[in-house]
Protein backbone atom coordinates (compact mmCIF):
# COMPACT_ATOMS: atom_id res chain seq x y z
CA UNK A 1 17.95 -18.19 -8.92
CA UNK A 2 14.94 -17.58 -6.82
CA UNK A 3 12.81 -14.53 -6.61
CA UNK A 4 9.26 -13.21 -5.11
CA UNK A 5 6.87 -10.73 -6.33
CA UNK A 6 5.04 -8.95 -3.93
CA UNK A 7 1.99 -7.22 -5.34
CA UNK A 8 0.18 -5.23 -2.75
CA UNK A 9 -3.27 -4.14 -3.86
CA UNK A 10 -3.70 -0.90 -2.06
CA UNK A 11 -6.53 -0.72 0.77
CA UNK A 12 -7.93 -4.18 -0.16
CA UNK A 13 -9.79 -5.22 2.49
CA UNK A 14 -11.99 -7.92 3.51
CA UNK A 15 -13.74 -7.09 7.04
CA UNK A 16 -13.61 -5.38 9.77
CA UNK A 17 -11.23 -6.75 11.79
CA UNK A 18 -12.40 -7.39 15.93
CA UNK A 19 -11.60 -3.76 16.99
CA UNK A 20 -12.33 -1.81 14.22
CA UNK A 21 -15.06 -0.08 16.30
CA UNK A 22 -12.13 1.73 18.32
CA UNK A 23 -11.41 3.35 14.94
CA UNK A 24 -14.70 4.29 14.04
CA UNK A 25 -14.63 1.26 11.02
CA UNK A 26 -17.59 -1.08 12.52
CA UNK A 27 -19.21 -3.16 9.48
CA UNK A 28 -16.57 -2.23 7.23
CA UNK A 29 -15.69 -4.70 3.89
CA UNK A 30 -14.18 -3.77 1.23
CA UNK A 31 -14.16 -6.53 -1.00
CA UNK A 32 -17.27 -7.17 0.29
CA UNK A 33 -18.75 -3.32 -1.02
CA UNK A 34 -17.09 -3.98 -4.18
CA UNK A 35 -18.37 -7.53 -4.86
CA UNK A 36 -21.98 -5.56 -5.05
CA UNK A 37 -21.02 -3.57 -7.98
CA UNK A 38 -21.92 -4.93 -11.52
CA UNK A 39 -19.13 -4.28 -12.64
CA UNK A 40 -16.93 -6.64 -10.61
CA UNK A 41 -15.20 -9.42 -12.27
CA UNK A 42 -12.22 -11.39 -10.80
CA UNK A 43 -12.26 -15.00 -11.93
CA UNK A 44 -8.39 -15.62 -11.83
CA UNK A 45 -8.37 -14.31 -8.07
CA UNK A 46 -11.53 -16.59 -7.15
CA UNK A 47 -9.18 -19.71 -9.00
CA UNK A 48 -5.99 -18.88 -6.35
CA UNK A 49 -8.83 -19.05 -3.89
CA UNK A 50 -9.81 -15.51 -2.77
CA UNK A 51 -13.06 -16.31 -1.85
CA UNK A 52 -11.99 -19.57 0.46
CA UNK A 53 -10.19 -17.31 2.45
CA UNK A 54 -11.78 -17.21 6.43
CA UNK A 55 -14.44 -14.64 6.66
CA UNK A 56 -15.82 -14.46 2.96
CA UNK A 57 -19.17 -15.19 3.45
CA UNK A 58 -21.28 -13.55 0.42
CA UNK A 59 -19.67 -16.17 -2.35
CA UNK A 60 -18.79 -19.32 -2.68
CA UNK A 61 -14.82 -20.41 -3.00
CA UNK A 62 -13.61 -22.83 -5.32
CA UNK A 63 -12.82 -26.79 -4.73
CA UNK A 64 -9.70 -26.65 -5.70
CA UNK A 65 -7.97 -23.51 -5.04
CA UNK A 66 -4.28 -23.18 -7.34
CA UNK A 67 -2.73 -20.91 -4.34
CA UNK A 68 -1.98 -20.89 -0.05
CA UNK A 69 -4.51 -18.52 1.01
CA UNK A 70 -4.84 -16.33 4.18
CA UNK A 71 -6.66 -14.42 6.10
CA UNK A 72 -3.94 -11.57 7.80
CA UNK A 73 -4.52 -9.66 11.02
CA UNK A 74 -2.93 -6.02 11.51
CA UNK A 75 -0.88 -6.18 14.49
CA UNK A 76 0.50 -2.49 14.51
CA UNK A 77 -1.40 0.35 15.86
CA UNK A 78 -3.45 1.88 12.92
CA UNK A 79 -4.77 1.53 9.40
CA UNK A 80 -1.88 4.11 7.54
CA UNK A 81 -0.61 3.15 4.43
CA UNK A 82 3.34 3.52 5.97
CA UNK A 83 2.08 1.23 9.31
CA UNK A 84 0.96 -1.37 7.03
CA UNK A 85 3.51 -2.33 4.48
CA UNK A 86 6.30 -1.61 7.73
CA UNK A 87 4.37 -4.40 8.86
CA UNK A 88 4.02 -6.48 5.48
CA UNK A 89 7.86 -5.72 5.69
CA UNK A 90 8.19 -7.55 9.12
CA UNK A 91 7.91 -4.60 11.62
CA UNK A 92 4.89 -4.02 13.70
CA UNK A 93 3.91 -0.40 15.05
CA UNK A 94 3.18 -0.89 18.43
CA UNK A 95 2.27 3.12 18.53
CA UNK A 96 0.02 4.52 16.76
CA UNK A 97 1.67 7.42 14.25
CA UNK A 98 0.42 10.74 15.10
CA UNK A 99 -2.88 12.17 13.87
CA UNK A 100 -3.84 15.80 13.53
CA UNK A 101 -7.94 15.38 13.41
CA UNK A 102 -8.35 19.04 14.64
CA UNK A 103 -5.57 20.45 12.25
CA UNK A 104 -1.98 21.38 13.01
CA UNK A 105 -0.71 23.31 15.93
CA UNK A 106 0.20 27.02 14.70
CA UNK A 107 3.99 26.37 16.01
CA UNK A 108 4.46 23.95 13.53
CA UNK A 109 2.99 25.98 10.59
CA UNK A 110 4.56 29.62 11.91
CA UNK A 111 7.62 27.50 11.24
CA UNK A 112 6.58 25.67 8.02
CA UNK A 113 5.67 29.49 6.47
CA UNK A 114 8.70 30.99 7.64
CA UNK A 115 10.82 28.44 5.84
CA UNK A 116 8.61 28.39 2.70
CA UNK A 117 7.94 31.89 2.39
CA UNK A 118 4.18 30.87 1.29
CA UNK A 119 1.08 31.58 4.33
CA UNK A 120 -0.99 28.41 3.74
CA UNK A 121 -4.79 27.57 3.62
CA UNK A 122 -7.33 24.90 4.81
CA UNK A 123 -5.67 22.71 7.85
CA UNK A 124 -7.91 20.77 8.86
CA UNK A 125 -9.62 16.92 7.86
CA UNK A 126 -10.32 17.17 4.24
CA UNK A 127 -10.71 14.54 0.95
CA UNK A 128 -7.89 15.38 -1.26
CA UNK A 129 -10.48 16.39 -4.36
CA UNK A 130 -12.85 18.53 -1.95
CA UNK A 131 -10.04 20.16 -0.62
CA UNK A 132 -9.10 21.82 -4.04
CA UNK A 133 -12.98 22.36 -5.15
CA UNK A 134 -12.82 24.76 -2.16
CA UNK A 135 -9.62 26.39 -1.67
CA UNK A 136 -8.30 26.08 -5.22
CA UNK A 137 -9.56 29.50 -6.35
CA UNK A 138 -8.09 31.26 -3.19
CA UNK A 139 -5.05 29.56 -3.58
CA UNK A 140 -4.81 30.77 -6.88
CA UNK A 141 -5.29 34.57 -5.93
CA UNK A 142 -2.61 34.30 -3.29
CA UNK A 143 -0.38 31.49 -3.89
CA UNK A 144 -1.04 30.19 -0.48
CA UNK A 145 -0.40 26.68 -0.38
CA UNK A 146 -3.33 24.26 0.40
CA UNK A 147 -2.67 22.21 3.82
CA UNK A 148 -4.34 19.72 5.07
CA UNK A 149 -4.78 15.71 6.66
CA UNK A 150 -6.77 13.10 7.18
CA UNK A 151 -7.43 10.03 9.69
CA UNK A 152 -4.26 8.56 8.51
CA UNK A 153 -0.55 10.48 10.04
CA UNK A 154 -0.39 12.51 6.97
CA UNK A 155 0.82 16.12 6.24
CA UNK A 156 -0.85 16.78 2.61
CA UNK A 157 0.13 20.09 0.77
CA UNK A 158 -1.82 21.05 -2.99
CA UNK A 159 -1.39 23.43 -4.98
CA UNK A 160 -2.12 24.32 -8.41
CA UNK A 161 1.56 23.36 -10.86
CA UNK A 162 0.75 26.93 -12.89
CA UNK A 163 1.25 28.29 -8.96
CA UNK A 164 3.95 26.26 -7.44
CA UNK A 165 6.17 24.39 -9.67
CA UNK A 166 6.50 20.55 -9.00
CA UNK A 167 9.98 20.70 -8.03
CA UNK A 168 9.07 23.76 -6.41
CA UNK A 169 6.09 21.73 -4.25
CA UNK A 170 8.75 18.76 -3.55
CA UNK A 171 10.75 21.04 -2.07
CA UNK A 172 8.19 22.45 -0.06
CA UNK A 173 7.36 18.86 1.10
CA UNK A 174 11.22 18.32 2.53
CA UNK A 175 11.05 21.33 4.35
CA UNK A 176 7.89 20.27 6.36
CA UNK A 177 9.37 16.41 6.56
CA UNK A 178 12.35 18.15 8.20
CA UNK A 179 9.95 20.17 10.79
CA UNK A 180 7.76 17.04 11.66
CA UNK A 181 9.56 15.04 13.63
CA UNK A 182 9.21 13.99 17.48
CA UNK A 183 5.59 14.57 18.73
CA UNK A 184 4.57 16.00 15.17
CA UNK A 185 6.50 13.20 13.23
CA UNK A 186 3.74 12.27 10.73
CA UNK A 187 4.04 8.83 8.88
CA UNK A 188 3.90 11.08 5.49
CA UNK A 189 4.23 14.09 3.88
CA UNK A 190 2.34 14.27 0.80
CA UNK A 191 2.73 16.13 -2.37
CA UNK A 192 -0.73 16.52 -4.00
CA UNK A 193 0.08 19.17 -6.99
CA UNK A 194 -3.38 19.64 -9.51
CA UNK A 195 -3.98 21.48 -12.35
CA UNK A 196 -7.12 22.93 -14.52
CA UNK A 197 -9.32 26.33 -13.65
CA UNK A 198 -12.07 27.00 -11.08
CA UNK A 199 -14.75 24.50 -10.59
CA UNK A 200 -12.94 21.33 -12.53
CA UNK A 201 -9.57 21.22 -10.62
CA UNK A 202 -7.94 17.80 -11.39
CA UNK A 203 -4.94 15.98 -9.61
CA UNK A 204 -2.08 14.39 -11.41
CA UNK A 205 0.32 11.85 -11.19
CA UNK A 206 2.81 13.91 -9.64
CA UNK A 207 2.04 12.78 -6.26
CA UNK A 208 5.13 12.37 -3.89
CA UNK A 209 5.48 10.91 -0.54
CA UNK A 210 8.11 11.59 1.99
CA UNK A 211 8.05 9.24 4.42
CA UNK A 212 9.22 8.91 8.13
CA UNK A 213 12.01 6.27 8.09
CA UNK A 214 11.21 3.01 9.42
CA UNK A 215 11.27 2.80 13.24
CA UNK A 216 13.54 -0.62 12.99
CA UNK A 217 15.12 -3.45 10.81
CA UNK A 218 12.88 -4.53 8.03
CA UNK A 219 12.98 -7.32 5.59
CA UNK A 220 14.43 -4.92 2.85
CA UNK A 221 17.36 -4.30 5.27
CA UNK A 222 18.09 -7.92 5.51
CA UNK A 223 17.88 -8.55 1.98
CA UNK A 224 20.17 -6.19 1.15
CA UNK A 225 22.48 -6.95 3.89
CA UNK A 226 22.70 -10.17 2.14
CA UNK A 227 23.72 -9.16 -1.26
CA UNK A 228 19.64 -9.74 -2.62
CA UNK A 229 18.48 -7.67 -5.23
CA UNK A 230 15.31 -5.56 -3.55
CA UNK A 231 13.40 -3.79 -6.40
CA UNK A 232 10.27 -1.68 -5.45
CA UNK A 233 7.86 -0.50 -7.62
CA UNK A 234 5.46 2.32 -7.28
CA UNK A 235 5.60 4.34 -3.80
CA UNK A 236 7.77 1.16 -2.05
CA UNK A 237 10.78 3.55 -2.25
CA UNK A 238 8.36 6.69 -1.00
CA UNK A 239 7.09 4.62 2.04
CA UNK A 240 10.35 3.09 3.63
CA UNK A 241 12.47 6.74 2.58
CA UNK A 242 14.32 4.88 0.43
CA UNK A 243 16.10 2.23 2.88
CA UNK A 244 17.21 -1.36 1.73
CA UNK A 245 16.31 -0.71 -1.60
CA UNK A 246 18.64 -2.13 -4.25
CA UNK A 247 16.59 0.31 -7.32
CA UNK A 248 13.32 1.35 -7.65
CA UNK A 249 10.66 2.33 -10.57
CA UNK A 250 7.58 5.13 -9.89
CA UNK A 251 4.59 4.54 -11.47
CA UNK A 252 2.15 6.92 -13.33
CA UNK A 253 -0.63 3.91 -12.78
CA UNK A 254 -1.76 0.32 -12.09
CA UNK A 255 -1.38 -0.07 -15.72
CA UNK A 256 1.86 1.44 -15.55
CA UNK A 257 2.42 -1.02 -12.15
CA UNK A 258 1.52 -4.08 -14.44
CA UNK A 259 3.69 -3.32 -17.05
CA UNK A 260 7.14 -2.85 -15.13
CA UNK A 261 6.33 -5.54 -13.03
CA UNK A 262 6.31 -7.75 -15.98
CA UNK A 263 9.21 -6.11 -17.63
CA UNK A 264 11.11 -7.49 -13.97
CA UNK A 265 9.62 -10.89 -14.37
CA UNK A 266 11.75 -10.84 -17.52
CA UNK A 267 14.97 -9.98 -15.74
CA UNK A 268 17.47 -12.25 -13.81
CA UNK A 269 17.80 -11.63 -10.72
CA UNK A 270 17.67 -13.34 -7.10
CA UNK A 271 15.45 -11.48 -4.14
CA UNK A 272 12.28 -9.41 -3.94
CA UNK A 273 10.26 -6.92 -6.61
CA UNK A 274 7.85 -5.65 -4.09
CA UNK A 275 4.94 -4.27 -6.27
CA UNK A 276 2.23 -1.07 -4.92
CA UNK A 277 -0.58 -0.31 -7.34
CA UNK A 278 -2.23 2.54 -5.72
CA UNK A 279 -5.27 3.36 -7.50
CA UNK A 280 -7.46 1.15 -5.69
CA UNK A 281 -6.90 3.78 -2.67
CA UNK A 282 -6.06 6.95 -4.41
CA UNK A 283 -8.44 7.33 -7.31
CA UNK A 284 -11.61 4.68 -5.84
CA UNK A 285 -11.53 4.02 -1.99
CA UNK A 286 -10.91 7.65 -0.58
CA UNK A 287 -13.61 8.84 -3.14
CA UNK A 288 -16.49 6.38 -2.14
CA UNK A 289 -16.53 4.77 -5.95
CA UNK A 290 -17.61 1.71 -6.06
CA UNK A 291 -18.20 0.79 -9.58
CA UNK A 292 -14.46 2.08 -9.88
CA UNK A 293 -12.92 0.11 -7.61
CA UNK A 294 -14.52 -2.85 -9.16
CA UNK A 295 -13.39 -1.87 -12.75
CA UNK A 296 -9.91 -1.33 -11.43
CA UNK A 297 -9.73 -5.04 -9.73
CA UNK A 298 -11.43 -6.23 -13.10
CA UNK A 299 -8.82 -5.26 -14.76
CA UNK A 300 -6.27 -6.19 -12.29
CA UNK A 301 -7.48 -9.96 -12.53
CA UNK A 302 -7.34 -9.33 -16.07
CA UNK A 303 -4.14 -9.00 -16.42
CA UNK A 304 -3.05 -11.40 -13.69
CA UNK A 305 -2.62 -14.76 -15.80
CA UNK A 306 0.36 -12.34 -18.10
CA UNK A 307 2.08 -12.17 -14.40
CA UNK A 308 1.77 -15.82 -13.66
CA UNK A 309 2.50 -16.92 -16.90
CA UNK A 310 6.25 -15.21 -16.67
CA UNK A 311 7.09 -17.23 -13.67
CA UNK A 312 9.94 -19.38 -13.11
CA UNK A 313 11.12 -22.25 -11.55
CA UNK A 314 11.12 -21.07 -7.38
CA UNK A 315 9.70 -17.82 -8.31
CA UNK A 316 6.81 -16.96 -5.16
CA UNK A 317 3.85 -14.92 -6.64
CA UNK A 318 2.35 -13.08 -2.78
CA UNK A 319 -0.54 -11.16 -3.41
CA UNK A 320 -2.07 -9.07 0.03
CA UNK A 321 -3.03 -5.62 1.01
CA UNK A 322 -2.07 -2.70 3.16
CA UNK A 323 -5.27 -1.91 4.98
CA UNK A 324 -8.85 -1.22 3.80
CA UNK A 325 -10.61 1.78 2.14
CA UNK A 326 -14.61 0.79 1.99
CA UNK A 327 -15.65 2.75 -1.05
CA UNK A 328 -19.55 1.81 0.66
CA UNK A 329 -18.62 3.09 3.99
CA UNK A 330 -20.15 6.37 3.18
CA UNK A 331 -19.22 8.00 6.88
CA UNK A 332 -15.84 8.79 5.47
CA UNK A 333 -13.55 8.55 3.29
CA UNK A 334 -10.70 7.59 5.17
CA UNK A 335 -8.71 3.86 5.47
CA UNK A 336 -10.59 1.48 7.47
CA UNK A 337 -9.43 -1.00 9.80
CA UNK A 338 -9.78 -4.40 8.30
CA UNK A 339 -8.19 -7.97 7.41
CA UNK A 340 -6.21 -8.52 4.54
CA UNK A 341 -5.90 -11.18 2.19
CA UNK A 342 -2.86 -13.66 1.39
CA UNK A 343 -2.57 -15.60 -1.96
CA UNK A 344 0.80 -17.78 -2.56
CA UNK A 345 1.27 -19.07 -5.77
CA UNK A 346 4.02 -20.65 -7.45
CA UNK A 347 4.26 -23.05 -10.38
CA UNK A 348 7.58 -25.52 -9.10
CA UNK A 349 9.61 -24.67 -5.94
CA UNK A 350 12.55 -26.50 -4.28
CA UNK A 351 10.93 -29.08 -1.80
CA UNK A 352 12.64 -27.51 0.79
CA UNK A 353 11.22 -24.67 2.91
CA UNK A 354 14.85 -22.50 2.00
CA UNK A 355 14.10 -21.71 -2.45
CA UNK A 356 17.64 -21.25 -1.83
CA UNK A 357 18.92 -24.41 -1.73
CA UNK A 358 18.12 -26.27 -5.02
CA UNK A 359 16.84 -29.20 -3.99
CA UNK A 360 14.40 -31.22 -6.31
CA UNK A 361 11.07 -29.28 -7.05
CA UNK A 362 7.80 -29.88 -6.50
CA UNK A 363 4.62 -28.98 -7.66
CA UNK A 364 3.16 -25.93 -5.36
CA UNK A 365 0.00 -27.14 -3.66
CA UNK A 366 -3.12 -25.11 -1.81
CA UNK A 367 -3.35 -24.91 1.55
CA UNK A 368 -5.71 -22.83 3.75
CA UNK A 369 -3.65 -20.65 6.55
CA UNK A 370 -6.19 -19.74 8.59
CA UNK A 371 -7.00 -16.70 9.70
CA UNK A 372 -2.70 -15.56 11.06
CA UNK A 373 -1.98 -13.12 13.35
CA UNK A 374 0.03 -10.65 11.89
CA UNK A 375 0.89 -8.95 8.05
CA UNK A 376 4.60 -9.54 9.29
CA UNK A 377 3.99 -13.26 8.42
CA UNK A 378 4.86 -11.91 5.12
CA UNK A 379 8.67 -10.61 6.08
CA UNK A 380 9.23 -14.02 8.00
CA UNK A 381 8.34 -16.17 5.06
CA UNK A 382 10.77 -14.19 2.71
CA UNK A 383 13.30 -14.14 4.83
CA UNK A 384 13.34 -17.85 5.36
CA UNK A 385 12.96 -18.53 1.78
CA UNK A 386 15.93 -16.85 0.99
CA UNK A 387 17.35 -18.90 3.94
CA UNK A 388 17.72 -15.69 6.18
CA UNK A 389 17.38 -15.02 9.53
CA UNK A 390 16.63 -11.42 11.12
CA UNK A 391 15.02 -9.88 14.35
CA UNK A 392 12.31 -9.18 12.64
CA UNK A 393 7.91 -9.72 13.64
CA UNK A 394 6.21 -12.34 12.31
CA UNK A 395 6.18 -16.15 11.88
CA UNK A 396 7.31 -17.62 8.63
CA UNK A 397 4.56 -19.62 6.69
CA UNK A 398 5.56 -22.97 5.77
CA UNK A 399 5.62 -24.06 1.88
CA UNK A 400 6.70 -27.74 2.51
C-alpha cells in the first residue's frame, strides 16, 4: 500500500520568478513579506529545509535538512489558481486563460441577465471585500447581482444570501460557466455569497468555484485510469470540474483542511489525497495582511508534525504552492508571479524509484533539487511512483 499527500499551500511564494516584470510582479516574495512579520513562526518547515531551498536569501537553512527540497518554476502562461495546480497536476498552459482587466463585454452580460433574470452591478477589477463595501447597499435595494474580476481569468458574482439564496447564487454561477466558453472561457467562475448590513458586509464559507475543465490528460486521469484511489480535499474537485477524482471533501477552513487530511492519513488506501488550504490566498494574500498570513503558516507548521507523525511505510508527504500572493506588494492585490517551493518527506520508502513494487525500504534522505523547471515535476514523480506512465509535462524527480 503506498500513498502521497499533496498539501498545496495556496499562493506561497518565494520570489519573483525571471519574468515577473511582464506581469507587473517585479520584487515580489511572499515568504519573503511574511518572514518580516512578528508573528511568523515555522520551525518544522525550516527542519524539512524550507529555507535551503535556491533563492532564500534573508535566513539561514538548516545542516541537515529531514526532506528533498526544491525550488519550482511555472512553466504555463500565468499566475491563476486553475493554471497552477493543472500544472502541479502535470499539464502546462501554454496560453494564457483569458483576462477581462477592463470588465466584460455587454454581449456576454445581455446574455448572462437574460438567463438570470437579475441586471447586475460593478464589472470591472475589484478586491472581493471592496467590492461589497461599495455595491452591497445597491445590491440590496435592487437585487442586482454584484459582478466582477480580477488579474486572474475569473468571473466573480456576490451577493448578499438574505438576497439570493446560495443554491440560488450556484445556480446563477452554472448559467454564466455555460455562457463563457471560447474567447470568454474564463479559468473560473466564482461564487462569492456574504452576509451582514451596510458598512460591515462579511463573506462566508460558501464560496464555490466552477471551473473550466482541464485542457488535457492530467495526473488525476491516470490515476484513476489505473484503478488508484484520487481523493481531493478543499477546492481540488472545484478546480479540475470534477475529473479523475475518485471522492472528494470541501472545506470550511485550513483548520478544517488539517483535520480531514488527517482523518485520510488514517484510512487505507493506495494513490493520491491531494490537499488545498486556501486561506493563505483568500482571507491574507488578496487582502495585503501580513501579520495574517504569518499567523496562518504558524499555525500550519504547528500542526505539521500531527501529519507526519500518521505516516506510513512508502507514504510521500509533497508540500508546494500554486503561485504567489505578496501580502507586502501593496500595488495590488492580485496573485503574483513567483517560484514555488518543493518539500519531500517520507519516513521509509521501497529502495526502488516505483513505491509500488515492495522492495526493501530505506530510510528517506535530503537532497537539494535545484532550482527545476517546471510545477509538472510534481505529476511526473507521482506517476512514476505509482509505476505509471502518461503523456503528461514534467520530469519525474528521482527518490533513489
Amino acid at each position: 500500500m503506498s500513498r502521497i499527500f499533496l498539501i498545496v499551500l495556496d499562493s506561497m511564494g518565494i520570489g519573483a520568478m525571471e519574468d515577473a516584470a511582464a506581469y507587473g510582479d517585479s520584487g515580489t516574495n511572499t515568504l519573503k513579506s511574511v518572514y518580516g512579520s512578528p508573528y511568523f513562526h515555522m520551525p518544522n518547515m525550516k527542519e524539512l529545509g524550507l529555507f535551503n531551498i535556491d533563492g532564500i536569501d534573508y535566513t539561514e537553512g538548516v545542516d541537515k535538512p529531514r526532506a528533498y527540497f526544491a525550488r519550482l518554476t511555472e512553466a504555463s502562461a500565468g499566475k491563476d489558481t486553475t493554471v497552477g495546480h493543472w500544472e502541479i497536476a502535470g499539464l502546462i498552459s501554454r496560453q494564457p486563460l483569458p483576462t477581462f482587466p477592463n470588465g466584460f463585454p455587454e454581449e456576454v452580460l445581455t446574455v448572462f441577465c437574460e438567463q438570470t433574470g437579475r441586471g447586475y452591478l460593478c464589472n470591472r477589477t475589484y478586491s472581493g471585500t471592496d467590492v461589497i463595501r461599495d455595491y452591497g447597499d445597491e445590491h440590496a435595494a435592487s437585487g442586482k447581482l454584484i459582478v466582477y474580476t480580477s488579474a486572474d481569468s475569473v468571473f466573480q458574482i456576490a451577493a448578499h444570501e438574505d438576497i439570493v439564496p446560495l443554491e440560488e447564487l450556484y445556480r446563477y454561477c452554472e448559467i454564466a460557466r455555460n455562457i463563457l466558453s471560447g474567447e470568454y472561457g474564463v479559468g473560473r467562475v466564482i461564487a462569492r455569497p456574504f452576509t451582514g448590513t451596510s458598512g460591515a458586509y462579511q463573506r462566508t464559507s460558501g464560496r464555490h468555484d466552477y471551473s473550466l475543465p482541464p485542457q488535457g490528460t492530467t495526473m488525476l486521469d491516470i490515476l484513476k485510469e489505473a484503478g488508484l484511489d484520487v481523493f481531493g480535499i478543499g477546492k481540488i474537485k472545484d478546480i479540475f470540474a470534477g475529473r479523475g477524482l475518485t471522492g472528494y471533501e470541501y472545506t470550511g477552513s485550513n483548520s478544517d483542511g488539517i483535520e480531514k487530511t488527517l482523518a485520510y492519513l488514517k484510512k487505507d488506501f493506495t494513490g493520491l489525497c491531494f490537499i488545498n488550504l486556501v486561506d493563505f490566498d483568500m482571507l491574507y494574500g488578496h487582502r495585503n495582511d501580513i501579520d495574517g498570513y504569518a499567523k496562518a503558516l504558524a499555525y500550519f507548521d504547528e500542526r505539521l508534525p500531527e501529519l507526519i507523525a500518521q505516516l506510513r511505510d512508502n507514504d510521500l508527504l509533497m508540500i508546494t504552492a500554486d503561485h504567489g500572493c505578496d501580502p507586502g506588494f501593496l500595488e495590488s492585490t492580485d496573485h503574483t508571479r513567483e517560484y514555488v517551493p518543493l518539500l519531500l518527506f517520507a519516513t521509509n520508502i521501497a529502495h526502488s524509484n516505483n513505491g509500488a513494487n515492495k522492495s526493501e525500504k530505506t530510510r528517506f534522505g535530503a537532497r537539494n533539487l535545484g532550482t527545476r523547471s517546471s510545477f509538472a515535476d510534481i505529476a511526473a514523480t507521482i506517476l512514476d511512483y505509482f509505476g505509471l506512465d502518461g503523456n503528461i509535462d514534467g520530469k519525474r524527480i528521482d527518490l533513489d
